[in-house]
PDB file of N, CA and C in Angstrom:
ATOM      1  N   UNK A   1       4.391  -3.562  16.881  1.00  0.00           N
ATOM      2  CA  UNK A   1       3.726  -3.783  15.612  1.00  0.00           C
ATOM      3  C   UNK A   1       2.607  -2.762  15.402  1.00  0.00           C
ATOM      4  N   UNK A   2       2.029  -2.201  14.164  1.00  0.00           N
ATOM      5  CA  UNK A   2       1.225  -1.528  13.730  1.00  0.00           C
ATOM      6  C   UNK A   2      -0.288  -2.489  14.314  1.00  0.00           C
ATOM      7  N   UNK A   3      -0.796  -0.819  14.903  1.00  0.00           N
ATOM      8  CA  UNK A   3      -2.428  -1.934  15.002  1.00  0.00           C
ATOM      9  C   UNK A   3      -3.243  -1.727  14.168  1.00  0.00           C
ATOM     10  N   UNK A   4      -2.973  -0.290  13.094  1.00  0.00           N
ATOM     11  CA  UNK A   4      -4.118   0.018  12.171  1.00  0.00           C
ATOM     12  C   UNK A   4      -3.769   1.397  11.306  1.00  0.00           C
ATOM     13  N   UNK A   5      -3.875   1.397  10.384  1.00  0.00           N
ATOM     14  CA  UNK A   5      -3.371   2.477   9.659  1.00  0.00           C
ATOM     15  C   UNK A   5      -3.768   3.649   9.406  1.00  0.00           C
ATOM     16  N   UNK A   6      -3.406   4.592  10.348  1.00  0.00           N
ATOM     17  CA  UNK A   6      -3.780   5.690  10.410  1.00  0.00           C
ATOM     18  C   UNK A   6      -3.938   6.593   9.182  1.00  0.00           C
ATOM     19  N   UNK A   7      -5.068   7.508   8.825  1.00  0.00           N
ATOM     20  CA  UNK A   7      -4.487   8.766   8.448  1.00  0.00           C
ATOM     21  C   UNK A   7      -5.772   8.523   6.458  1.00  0.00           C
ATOM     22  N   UNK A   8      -6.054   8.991   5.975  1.00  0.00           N
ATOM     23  CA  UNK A   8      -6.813   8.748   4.979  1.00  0.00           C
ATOM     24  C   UNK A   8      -5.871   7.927   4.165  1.00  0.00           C
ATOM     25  N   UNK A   9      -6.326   7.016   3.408  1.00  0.00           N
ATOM     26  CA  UNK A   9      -5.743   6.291   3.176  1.00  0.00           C
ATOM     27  C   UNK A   9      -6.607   5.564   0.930  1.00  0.00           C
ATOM     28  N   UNK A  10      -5.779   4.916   0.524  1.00  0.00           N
ATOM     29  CA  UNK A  10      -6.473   4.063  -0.292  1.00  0.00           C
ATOM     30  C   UNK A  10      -5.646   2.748  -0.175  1.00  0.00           C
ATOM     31  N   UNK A  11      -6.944   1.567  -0.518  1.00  0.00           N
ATOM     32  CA  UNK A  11      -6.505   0.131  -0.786  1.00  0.00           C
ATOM     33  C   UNK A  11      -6.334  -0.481  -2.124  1.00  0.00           C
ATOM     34  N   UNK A  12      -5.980  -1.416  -2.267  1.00  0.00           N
ATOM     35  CA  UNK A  12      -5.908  -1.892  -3.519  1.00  0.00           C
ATOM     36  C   UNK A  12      -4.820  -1.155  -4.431  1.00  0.00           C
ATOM     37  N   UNK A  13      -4.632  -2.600  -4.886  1.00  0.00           N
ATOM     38  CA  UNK A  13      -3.366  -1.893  -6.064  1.00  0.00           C
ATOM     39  C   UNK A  13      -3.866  -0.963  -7.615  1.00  0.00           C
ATOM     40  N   UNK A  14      -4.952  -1.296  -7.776  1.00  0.00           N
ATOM     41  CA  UNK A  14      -5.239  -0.151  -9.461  1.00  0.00           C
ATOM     42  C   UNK A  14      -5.323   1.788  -8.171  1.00  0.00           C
ATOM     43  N   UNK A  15      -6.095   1.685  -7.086  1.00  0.00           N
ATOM     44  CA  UNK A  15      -6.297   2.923  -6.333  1.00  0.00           C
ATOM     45  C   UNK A  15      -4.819   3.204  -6.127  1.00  0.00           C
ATOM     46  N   UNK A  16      -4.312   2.391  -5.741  1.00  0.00           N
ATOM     47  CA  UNK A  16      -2.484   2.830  -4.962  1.00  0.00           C
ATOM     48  C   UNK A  16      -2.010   3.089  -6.074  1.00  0.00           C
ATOM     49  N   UNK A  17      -1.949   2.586  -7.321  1.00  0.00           N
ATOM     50  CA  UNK A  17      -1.217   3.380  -8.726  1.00  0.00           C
ATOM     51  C   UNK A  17      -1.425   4.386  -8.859  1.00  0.00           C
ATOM     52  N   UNK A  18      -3.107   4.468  -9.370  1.00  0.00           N
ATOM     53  CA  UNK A  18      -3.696   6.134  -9.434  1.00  0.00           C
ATOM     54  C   UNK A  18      -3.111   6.986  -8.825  1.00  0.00           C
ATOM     55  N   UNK A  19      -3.110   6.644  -7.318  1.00  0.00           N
ATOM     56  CA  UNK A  19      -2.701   8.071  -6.244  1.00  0.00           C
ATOM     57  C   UNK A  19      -1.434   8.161  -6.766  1.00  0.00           C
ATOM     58  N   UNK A  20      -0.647   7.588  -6.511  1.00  0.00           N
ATOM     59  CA  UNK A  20       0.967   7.428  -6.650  1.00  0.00           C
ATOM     60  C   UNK A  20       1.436   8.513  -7.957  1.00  0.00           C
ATOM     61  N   UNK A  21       0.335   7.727  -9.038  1.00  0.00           N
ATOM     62  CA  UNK A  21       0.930   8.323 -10.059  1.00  0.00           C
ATOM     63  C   UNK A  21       0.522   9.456 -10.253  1.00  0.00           C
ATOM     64  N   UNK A  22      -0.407   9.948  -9.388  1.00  0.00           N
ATOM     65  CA  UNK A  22      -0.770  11.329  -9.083  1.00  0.00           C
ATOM     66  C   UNK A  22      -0.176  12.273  -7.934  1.00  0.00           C
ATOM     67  N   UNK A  23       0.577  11.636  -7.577  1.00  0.00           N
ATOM     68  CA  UNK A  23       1.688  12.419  -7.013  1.00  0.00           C
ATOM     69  C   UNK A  23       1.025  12.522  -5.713  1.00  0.00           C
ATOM     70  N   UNK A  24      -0.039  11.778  -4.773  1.00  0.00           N
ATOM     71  CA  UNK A  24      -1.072  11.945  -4.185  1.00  0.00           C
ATOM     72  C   UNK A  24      -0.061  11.279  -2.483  1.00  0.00           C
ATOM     73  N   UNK A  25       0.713  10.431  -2.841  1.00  0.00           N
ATOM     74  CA  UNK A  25       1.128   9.369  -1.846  1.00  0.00           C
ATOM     75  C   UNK A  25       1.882  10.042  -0.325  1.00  0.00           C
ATOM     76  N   UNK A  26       2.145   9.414   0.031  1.00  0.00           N
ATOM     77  CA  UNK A  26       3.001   9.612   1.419  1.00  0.00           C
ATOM     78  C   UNK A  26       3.644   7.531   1.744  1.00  0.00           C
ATOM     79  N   UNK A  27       3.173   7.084   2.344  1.00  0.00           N
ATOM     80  CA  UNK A  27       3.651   5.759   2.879  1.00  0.00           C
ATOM     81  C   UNK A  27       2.972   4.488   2.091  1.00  0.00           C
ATOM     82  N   UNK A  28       3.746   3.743   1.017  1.00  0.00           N
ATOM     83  CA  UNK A  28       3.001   2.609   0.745  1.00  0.00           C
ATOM     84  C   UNK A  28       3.306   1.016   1.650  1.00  0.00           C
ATOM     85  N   UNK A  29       2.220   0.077   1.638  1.00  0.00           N
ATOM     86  CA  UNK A  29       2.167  -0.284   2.602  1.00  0.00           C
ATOM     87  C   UNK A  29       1.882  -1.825   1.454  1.00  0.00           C
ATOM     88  N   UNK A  30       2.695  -2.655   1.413  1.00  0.00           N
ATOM     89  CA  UNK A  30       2.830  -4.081   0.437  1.00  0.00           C
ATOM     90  C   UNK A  30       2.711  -5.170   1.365  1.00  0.00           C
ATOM     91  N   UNK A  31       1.740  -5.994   0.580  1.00  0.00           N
ATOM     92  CA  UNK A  31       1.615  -7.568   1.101  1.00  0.00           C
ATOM     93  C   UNK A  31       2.916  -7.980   0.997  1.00  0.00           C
ATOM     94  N   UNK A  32       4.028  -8.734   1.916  1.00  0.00           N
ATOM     95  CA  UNK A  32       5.199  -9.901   0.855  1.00  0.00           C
ATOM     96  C   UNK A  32       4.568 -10.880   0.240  1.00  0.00           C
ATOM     97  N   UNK A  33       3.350 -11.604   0.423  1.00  0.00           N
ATOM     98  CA  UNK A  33       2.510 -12.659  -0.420  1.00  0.00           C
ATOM     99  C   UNK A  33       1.942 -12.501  -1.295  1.00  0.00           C
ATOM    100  N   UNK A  34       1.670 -11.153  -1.846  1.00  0.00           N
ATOM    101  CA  UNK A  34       1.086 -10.639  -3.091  1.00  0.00           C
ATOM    102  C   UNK A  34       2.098 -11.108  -4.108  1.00  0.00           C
ATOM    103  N   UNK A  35       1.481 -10.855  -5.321  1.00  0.00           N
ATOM    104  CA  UNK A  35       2.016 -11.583  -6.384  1.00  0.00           C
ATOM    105  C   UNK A  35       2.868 -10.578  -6.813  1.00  0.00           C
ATOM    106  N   UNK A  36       4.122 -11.092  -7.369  1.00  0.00           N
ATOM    107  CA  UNK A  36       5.690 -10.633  -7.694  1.00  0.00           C
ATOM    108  C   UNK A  36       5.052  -9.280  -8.659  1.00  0.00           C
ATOM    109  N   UNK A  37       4.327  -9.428  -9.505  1.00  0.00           N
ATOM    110  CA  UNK A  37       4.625  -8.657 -10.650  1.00  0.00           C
ATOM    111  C   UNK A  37       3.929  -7.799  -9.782  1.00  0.00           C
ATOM    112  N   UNK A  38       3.162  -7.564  -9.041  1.00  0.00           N
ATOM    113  CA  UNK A  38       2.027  -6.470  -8.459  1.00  0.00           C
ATOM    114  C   UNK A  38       3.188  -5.719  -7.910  1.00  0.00           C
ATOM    115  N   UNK A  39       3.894  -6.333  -6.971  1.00  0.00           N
ATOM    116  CA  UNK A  39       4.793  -5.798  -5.902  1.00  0.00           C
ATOM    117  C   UNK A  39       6.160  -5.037  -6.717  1.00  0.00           C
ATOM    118  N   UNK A  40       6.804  -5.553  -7.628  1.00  0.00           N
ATOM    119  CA  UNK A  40       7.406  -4.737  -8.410  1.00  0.00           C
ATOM    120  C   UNK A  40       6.769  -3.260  -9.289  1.00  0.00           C
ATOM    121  N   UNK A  41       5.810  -3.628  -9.726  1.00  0.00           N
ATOM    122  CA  UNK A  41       5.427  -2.312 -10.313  1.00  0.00           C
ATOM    123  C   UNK A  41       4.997  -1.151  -8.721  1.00  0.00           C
ATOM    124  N   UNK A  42       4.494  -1.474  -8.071  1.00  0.00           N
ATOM    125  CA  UNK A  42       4.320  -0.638  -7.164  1.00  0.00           C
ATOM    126  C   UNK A  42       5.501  -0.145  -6.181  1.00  0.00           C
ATOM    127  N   UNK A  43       6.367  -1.515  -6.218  1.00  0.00           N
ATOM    128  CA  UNK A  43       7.811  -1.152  -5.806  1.00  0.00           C
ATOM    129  C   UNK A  43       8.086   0.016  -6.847  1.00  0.00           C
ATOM    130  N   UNK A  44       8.746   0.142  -7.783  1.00  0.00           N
ATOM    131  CA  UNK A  44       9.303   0.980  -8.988  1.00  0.00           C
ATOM    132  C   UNK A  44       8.547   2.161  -8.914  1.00  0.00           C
ATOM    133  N   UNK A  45       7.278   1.972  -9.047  1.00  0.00           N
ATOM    134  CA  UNK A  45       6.501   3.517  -8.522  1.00  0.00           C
ATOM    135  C   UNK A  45       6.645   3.974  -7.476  1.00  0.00           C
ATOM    136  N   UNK A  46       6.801   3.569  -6.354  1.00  0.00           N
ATOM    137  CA  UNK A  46       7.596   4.341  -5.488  1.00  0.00           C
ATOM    138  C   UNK A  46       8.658   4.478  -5.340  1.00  0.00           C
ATOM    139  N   UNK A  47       9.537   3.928  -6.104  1.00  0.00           N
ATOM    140  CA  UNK A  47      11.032   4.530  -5.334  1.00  0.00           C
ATOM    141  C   UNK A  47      11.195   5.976  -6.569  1.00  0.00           C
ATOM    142  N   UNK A  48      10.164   6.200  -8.026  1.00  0.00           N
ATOM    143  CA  UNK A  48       9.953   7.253  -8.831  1.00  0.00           C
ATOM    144  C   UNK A  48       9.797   8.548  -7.707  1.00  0.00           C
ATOM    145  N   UNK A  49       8.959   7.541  -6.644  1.00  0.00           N
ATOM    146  CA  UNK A  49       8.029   9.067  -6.484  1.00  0.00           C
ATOM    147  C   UNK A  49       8.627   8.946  -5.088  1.00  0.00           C
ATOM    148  N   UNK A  50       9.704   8.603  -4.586  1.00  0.00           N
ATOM    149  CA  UNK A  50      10.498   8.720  -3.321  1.00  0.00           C
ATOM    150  C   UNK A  50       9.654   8.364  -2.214  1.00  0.00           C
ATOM    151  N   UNK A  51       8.689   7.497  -2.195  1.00  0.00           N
ATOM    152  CA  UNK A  51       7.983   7.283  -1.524  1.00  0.00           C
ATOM    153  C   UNK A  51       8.469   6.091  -0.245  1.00  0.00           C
ATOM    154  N   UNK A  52       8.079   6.101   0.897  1.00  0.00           N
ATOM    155  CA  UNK A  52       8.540   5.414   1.659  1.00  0.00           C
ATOM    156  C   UNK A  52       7.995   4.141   1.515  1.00  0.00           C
ATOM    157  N   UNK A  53       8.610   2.663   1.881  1.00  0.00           N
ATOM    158  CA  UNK A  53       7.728   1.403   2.087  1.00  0.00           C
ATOM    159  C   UNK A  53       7.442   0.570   2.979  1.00  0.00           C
ATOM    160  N   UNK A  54       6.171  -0.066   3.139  1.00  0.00           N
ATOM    161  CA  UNK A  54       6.547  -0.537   4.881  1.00  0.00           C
ATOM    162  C   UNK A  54       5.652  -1.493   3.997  1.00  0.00           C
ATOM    163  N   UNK A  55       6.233  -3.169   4.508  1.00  0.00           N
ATOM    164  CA  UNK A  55       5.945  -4.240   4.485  1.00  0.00           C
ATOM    165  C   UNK A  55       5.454  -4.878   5.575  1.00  0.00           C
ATOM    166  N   UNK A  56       4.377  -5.814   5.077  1.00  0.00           N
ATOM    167  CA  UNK A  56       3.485  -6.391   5.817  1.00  0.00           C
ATOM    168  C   UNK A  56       3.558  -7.686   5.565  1.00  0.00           C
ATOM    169  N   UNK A  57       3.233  -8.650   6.529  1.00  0.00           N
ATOM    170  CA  UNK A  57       3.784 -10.063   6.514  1.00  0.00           C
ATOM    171  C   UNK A  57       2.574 -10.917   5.288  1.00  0.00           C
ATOM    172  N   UNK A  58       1.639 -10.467   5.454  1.00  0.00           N
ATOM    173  CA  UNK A  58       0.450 -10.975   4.305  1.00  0.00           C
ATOM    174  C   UNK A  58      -0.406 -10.225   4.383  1.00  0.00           C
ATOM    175  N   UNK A  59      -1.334 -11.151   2.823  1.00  0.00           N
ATOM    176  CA  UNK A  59      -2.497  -9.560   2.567  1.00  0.00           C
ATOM    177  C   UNK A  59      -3.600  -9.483   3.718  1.00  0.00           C
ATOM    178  N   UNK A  60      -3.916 -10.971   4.191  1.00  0.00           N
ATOM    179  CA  UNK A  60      -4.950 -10.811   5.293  1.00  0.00           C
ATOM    180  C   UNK A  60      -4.731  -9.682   6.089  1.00  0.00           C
ATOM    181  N   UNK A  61      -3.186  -9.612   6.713  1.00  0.00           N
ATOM    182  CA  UNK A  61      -2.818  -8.960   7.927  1.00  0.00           C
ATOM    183  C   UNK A  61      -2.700  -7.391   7.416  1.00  0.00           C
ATOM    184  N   UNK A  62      -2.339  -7.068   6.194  1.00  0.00           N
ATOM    185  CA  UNK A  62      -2.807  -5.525   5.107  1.00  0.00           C
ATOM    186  C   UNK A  62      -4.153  -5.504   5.733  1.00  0.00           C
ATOM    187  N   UNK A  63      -5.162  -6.432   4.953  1.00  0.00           N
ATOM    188  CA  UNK A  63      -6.641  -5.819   4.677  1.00  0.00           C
ATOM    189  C   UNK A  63      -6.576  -5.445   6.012  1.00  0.00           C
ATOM    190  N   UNK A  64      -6.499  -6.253   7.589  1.00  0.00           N
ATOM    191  CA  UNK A  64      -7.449  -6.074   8.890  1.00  0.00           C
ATOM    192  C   UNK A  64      -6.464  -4.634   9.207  1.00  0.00           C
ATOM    193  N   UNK A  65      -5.017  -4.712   8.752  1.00  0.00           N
ATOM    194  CA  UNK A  65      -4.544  -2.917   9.270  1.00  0.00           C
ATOM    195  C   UNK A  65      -4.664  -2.006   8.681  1.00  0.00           C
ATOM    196  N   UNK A  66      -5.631  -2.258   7.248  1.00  0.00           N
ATOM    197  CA  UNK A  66      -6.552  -1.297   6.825  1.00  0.00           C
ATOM    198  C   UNK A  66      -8.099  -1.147   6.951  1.00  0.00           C
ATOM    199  N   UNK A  67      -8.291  -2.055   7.893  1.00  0.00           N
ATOM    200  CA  UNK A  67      -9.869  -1.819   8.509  1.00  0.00           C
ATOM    201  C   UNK A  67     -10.999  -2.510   7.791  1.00  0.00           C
ATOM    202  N   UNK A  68     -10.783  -3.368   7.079  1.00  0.00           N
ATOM    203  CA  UNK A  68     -11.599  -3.925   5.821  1.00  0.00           C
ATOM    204  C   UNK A  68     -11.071  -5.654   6.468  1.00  0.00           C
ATOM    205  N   UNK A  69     -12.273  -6.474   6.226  1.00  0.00           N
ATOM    206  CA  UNK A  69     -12.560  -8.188   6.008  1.00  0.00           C
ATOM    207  C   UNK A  69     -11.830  -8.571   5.141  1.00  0.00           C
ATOM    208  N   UNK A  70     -11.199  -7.978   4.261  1.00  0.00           N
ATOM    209  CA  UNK A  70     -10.422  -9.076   3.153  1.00  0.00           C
ATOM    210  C   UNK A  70      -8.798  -8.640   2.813  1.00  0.00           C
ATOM    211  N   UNK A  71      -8.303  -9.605   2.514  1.00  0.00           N
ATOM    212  CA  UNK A  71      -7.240  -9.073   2.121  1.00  0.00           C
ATOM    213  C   UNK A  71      -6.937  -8.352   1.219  1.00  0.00           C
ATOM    214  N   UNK A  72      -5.122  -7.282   0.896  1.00  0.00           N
ATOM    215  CA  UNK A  72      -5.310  -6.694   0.800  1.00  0.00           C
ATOM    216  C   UNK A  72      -3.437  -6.576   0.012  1.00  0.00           C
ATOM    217  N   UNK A  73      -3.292  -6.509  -1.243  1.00  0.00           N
ATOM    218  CA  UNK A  73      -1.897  -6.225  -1.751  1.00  0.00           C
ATOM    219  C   UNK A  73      -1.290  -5.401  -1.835  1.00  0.00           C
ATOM    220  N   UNK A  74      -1.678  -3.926  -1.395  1.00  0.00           N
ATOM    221  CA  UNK A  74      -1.149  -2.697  -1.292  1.00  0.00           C
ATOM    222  C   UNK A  74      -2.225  -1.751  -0.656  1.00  0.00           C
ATOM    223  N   UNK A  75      -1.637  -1.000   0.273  1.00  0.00           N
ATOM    224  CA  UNK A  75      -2.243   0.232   0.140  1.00  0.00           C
ATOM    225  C   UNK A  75      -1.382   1.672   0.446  1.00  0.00           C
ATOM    226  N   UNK A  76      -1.819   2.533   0.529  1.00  0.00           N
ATOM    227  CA  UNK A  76      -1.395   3.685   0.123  1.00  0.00           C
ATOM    228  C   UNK A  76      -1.807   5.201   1.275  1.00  0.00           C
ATOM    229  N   UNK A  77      -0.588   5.632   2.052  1.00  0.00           N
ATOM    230  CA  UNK A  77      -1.729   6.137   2.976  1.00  0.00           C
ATOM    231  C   UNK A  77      -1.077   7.838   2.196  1.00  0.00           C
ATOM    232  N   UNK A  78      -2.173   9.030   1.454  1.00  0.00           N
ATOM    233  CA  UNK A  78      -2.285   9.565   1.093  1.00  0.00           C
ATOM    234  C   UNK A  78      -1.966  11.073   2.100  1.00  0.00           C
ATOM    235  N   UNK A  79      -1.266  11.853   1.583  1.00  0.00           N
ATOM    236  CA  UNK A  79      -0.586  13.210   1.912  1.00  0.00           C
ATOM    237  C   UNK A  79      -2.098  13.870   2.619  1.00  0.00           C
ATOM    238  N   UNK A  80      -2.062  14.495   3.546  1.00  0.00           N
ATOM    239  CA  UNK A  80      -3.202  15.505   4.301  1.00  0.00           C
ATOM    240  C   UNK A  80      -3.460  16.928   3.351  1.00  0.00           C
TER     241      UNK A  80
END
């Protein structure tokens, strides 16, 4: 299992659009407990932008493998 998500990164789903739709992305990284409509639009934006997806069992377990106290419905780990 992942212990923490390497590599610069953004959280949150309005930041993970931005990048995405800025052509900014590399690996997005989805709650399955986040809410349907969140997870589809960010689904659909990535498969636009050929982006890879790696699912996470809930947002708690997102936020702590993105280094942050709270949970967490997407994040986005951004091209070097």
């Amino acid at each position: 299992m992942i212990q923490r998500i390497e590599g610069k990164k953004v959280i949150g789903v309005k930041q993970t659009t931005k990048a995405i739709k800025n052509g900014e992305g590399k690996v997005i990284y989805i709650a399955k407990n986040a809410d349907t409509d969140i997870i589809q639009s960010i689904e659909e934006l990535g498969k636009e932008h050929s982006l890879d997806v790696v699912y996470v069992e809930t947002m708690k377990e997102l936020g702590r493998l993105c280094g942050i106290d709270v949970g967490a419905a997407a994040a986005l780990v951004l091209m070097e």
